[in-house]
PDB file of N, CA and C in Angstrom:
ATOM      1  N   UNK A   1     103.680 -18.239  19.955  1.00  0.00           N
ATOM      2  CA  UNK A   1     104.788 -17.330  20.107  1.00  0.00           C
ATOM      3  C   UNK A   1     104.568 -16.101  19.245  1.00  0.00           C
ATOM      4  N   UNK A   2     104.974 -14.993  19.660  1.00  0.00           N
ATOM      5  CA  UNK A   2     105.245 -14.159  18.722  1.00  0.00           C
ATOM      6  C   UNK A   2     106.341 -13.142  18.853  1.00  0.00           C
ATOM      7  N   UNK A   3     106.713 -12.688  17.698  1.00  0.00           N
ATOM      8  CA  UNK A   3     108.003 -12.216  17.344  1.00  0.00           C
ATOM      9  C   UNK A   3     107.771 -10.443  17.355  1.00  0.00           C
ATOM     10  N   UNK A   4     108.270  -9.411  17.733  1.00  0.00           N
ATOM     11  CA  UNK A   4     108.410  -8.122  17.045  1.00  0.00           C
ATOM     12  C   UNK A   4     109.847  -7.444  17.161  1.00  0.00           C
ATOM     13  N   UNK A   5     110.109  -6.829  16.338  1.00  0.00           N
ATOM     14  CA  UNK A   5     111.452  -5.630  16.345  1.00  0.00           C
ATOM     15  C   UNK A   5     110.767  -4.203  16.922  1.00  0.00           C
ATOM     16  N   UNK A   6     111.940  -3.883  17.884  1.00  0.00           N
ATOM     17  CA  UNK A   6     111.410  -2.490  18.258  1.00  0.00           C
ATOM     18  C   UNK A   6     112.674  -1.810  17.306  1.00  0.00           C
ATOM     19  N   UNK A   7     111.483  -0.782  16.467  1.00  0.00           N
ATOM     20  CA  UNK A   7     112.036  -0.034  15.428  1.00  0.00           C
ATOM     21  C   UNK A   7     112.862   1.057  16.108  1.00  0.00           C
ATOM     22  N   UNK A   8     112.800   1.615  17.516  1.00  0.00           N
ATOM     23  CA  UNK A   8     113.951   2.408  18.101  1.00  0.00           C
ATOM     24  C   UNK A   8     115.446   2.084  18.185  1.00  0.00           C
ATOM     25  N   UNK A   9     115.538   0.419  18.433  1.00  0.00           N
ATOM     26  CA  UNK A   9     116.605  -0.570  18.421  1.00  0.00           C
ATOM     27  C   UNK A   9     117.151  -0.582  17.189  1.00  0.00           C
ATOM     28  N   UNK A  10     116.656  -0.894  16.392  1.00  0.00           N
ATOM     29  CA  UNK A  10     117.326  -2.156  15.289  1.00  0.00           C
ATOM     30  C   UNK A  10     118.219  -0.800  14.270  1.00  0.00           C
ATOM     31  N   UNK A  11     119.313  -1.173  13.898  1.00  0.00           N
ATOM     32  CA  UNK A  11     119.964  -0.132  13.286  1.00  0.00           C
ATOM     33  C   UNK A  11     120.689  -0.753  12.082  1.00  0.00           C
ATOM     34  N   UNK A  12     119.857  -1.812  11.665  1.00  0.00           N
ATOM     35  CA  UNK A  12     119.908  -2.428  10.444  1.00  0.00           C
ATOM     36  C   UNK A  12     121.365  -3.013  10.361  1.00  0.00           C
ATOM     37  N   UNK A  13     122.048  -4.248  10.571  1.00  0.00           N
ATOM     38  CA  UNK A  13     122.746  -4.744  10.750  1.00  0.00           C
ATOM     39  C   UNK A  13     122.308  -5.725  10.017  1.00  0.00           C
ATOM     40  N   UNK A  14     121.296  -6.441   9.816  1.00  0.00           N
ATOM     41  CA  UNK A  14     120.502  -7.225   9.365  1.00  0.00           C
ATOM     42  C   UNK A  14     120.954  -8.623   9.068  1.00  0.00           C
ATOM     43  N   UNK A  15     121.515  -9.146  10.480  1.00  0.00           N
ATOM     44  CA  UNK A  15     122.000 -10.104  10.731  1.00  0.00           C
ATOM     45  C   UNK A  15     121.082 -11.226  11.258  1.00  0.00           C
ATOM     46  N   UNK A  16     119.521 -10.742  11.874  1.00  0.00           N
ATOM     47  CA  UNK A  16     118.696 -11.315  11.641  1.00  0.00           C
ATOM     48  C   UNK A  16     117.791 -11.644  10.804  1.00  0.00           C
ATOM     49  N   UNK A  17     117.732 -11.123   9.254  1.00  0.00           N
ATOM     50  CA  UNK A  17     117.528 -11.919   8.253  1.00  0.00           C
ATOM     51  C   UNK A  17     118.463 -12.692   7.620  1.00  0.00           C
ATOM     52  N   UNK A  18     119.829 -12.686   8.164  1.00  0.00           N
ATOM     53  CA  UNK A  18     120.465 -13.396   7.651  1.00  0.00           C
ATOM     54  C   UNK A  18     120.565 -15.111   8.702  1.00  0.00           C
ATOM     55  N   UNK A  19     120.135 -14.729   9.794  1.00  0.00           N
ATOM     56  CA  UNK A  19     119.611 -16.067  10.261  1.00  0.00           C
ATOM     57  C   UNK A  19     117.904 -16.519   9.854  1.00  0.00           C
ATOM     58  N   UNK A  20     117.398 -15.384   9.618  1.00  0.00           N
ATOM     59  CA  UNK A  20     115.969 -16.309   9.881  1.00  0.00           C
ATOM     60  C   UNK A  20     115.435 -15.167   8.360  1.00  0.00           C
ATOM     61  N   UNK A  21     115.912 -15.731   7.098  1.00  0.00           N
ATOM     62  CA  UNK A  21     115.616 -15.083   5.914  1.00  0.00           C
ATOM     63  C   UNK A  21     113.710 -15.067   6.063  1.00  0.00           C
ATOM     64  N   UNK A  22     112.947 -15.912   6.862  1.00  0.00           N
ATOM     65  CA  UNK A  22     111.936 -16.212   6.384  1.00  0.00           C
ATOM     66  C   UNK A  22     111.149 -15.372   7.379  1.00  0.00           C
ATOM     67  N   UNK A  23     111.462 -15.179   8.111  1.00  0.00           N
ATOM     68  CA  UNK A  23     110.874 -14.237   9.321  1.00  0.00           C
ATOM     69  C   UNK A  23     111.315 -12.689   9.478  1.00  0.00           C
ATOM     70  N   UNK A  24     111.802 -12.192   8.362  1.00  0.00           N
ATOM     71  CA  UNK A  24     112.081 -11.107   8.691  1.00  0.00           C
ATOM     72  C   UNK A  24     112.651 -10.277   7.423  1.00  0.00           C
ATOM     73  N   UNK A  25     111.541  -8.956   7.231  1.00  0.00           N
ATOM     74  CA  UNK A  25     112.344  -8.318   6.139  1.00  0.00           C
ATOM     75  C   UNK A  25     112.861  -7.093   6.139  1.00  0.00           C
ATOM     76  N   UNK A  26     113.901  -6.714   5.188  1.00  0.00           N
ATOM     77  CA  UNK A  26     114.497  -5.466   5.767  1.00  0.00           C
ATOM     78  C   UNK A  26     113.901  -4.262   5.003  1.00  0.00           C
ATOM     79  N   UNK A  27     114.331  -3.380   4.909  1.00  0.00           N
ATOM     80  CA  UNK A  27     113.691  -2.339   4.529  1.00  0.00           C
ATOM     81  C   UNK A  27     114.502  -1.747   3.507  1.00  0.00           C
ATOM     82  N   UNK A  28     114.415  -1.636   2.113  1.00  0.00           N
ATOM     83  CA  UNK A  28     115.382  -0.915   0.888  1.00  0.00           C
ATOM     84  C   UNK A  28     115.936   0.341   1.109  1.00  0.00           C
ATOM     85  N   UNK A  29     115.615   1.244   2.505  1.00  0.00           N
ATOM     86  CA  UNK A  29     116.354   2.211   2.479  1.00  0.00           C
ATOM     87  C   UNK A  29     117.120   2.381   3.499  1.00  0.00           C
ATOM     88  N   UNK A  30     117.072   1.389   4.941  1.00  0.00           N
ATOM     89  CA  UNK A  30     117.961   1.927   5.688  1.00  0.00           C
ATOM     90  C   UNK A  30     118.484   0.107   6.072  1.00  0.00           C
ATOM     91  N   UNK A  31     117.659  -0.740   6.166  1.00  0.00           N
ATOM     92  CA  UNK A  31     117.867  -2.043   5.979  1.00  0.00           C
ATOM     93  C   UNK A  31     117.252  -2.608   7.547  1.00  0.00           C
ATOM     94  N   UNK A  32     116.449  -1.456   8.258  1.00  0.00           N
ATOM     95  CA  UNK A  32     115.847  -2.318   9.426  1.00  0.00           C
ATOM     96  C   UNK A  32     115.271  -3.013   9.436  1.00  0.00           C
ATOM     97  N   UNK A  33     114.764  -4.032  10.222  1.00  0.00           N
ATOM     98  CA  UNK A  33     114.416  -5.460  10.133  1.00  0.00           C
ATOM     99  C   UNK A  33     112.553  -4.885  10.751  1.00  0.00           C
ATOM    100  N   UNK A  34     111.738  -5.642   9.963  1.00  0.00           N
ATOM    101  CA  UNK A  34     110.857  -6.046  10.622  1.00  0.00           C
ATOM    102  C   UNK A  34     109.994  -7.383  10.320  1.00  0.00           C
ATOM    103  N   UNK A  35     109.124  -8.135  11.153  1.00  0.00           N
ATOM    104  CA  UNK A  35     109.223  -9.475  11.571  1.00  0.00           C
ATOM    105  C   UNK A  35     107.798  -9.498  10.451  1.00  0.00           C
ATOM    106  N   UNK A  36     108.126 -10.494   9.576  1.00  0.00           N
ATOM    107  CA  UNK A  36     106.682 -10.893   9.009  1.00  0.00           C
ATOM    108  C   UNK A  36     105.812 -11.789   8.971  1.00  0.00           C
ATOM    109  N   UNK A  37     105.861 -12.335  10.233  1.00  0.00           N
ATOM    110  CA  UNK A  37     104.817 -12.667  11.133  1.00  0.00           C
ATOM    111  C   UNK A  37     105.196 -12.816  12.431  1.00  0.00           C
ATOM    112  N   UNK A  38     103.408 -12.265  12.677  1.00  0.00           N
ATOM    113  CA  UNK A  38     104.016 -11.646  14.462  1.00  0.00           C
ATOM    114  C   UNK A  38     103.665 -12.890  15.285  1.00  0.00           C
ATOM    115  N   UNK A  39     102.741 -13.509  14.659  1.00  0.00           N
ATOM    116  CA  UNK A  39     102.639 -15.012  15.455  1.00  0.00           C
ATOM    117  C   UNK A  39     103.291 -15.991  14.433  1.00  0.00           C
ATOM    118  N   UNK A  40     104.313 -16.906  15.202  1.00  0.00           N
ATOM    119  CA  UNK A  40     105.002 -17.506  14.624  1.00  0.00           C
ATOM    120  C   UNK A  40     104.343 -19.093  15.208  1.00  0.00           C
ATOM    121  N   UNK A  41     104.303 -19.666  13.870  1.00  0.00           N
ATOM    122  CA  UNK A  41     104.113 -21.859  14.498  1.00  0.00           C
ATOM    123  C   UNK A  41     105.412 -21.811  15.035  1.00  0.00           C
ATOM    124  N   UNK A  42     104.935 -23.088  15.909  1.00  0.00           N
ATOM    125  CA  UNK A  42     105.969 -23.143  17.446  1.00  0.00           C
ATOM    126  C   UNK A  42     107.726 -23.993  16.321  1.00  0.00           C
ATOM    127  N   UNK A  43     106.928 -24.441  14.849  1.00  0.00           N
ATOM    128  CA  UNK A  43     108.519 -25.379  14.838  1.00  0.00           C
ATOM    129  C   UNK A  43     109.461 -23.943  14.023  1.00  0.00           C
ATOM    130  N   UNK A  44     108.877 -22.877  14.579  1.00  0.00           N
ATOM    131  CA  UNK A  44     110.067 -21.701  13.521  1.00  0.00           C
ATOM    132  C   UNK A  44     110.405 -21.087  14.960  1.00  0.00           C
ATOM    133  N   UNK A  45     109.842 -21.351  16.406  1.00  0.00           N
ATOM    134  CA  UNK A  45     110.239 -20.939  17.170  1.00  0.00           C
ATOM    135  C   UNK A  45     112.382 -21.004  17.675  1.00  0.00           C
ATOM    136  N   UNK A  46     113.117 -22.012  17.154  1.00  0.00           N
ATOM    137  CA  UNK A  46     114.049 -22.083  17.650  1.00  0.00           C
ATOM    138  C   UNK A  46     114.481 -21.449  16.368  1.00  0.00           C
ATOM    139  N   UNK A  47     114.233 -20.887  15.480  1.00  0.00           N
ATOM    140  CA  UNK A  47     114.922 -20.196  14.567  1.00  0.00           C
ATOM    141  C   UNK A  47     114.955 -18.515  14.897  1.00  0.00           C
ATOM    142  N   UNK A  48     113.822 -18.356  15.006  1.00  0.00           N
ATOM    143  CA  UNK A  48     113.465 -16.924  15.994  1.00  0.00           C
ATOM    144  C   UNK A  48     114.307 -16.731  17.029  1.00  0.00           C
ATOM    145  N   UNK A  49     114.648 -17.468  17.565  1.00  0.00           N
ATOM    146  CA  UNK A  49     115.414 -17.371  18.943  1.00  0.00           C
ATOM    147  C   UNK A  49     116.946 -17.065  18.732  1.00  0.00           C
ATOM    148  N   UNK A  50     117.171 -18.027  17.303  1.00  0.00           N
ATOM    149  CA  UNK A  50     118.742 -17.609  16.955  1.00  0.00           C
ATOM    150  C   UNK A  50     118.899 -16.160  16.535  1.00  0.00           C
ATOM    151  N   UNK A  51     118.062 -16.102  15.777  1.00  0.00           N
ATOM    152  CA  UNK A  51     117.746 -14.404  14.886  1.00  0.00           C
ATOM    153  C   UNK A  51     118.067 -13.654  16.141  1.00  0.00           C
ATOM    154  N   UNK A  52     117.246 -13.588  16.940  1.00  0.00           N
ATOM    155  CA  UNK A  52     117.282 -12.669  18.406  1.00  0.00           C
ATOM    156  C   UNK A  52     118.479 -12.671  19.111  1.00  0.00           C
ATOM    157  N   UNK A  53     119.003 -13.674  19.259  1.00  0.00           N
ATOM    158  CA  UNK A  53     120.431 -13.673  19.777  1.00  0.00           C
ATOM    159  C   UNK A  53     121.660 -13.621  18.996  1.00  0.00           C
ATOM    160  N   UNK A  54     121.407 -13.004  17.477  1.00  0.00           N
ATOM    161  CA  UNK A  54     122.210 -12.389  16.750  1.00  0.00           C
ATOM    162  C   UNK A  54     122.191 -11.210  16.918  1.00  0.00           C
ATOM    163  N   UNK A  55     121.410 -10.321  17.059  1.00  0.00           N
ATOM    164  CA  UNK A  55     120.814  -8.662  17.097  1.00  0.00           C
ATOM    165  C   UNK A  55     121.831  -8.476  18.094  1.00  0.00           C
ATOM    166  N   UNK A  56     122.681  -7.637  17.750  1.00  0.00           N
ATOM    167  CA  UNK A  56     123.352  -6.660  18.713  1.00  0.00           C
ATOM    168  C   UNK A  56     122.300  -5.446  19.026  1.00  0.00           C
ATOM    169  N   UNK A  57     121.588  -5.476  18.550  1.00  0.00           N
ATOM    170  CA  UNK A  57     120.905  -4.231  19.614  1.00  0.00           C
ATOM    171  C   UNK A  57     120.134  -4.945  20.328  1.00  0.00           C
ATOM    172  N   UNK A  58     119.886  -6.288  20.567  1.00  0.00           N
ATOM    173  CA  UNK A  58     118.673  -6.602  21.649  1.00  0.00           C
ATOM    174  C   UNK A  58     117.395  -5.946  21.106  1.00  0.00           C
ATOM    175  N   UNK A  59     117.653  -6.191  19.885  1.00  0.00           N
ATOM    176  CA  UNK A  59     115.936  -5.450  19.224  1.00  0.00           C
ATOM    177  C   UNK A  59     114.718  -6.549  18.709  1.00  0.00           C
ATOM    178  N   UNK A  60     114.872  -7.425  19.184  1.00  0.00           N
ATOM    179  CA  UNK A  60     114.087  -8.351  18.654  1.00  0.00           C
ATOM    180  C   UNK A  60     113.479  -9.351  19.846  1.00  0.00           C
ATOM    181  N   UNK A  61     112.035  -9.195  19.870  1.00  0.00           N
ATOM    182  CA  UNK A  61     111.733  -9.818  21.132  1.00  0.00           C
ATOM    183  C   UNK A  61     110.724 -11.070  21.183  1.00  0.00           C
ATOM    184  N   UNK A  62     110.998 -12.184  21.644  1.00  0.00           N
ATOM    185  CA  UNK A  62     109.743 -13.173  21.586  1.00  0.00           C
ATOM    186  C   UNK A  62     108.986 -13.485  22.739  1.00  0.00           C
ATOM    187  N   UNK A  63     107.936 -13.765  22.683  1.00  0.00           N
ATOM    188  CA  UNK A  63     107.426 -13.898  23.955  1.00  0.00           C
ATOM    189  C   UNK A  63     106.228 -14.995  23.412  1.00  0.00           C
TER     190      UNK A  63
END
């Protein structure tokens, strides 16, 4: 699997590090999220998935 934030989206809400503290860090000046690791092991996959379906911008994508 892997995880990315599209940095056009994300407008720092950062409600997906607050689901998935381990997958994702924000940034000290505006607080956008980006994913720190882009390939994720499959057992952090259902945590990724919550993160993503927290994002009100639909900025976070797994595939």
């Amino acid at each position: 699997m892997k995880v990315k934030v599209d940095s056009e989206r994300c407008q720092g809400h950062t409600l997906c590090a607050m689901a998935a503290p381990d997958l994702f860090e924000l940034s000290d000046i505006d607080g956008h999220a980006t994913a720190t690791l882009e390939d994720l092991p499959a057992h952090l996959g259902r945590t990724a998935q919550e993160a993503s379906r927290s994002c009100p911008e639909q900025a976070i994508t797994i595939t």
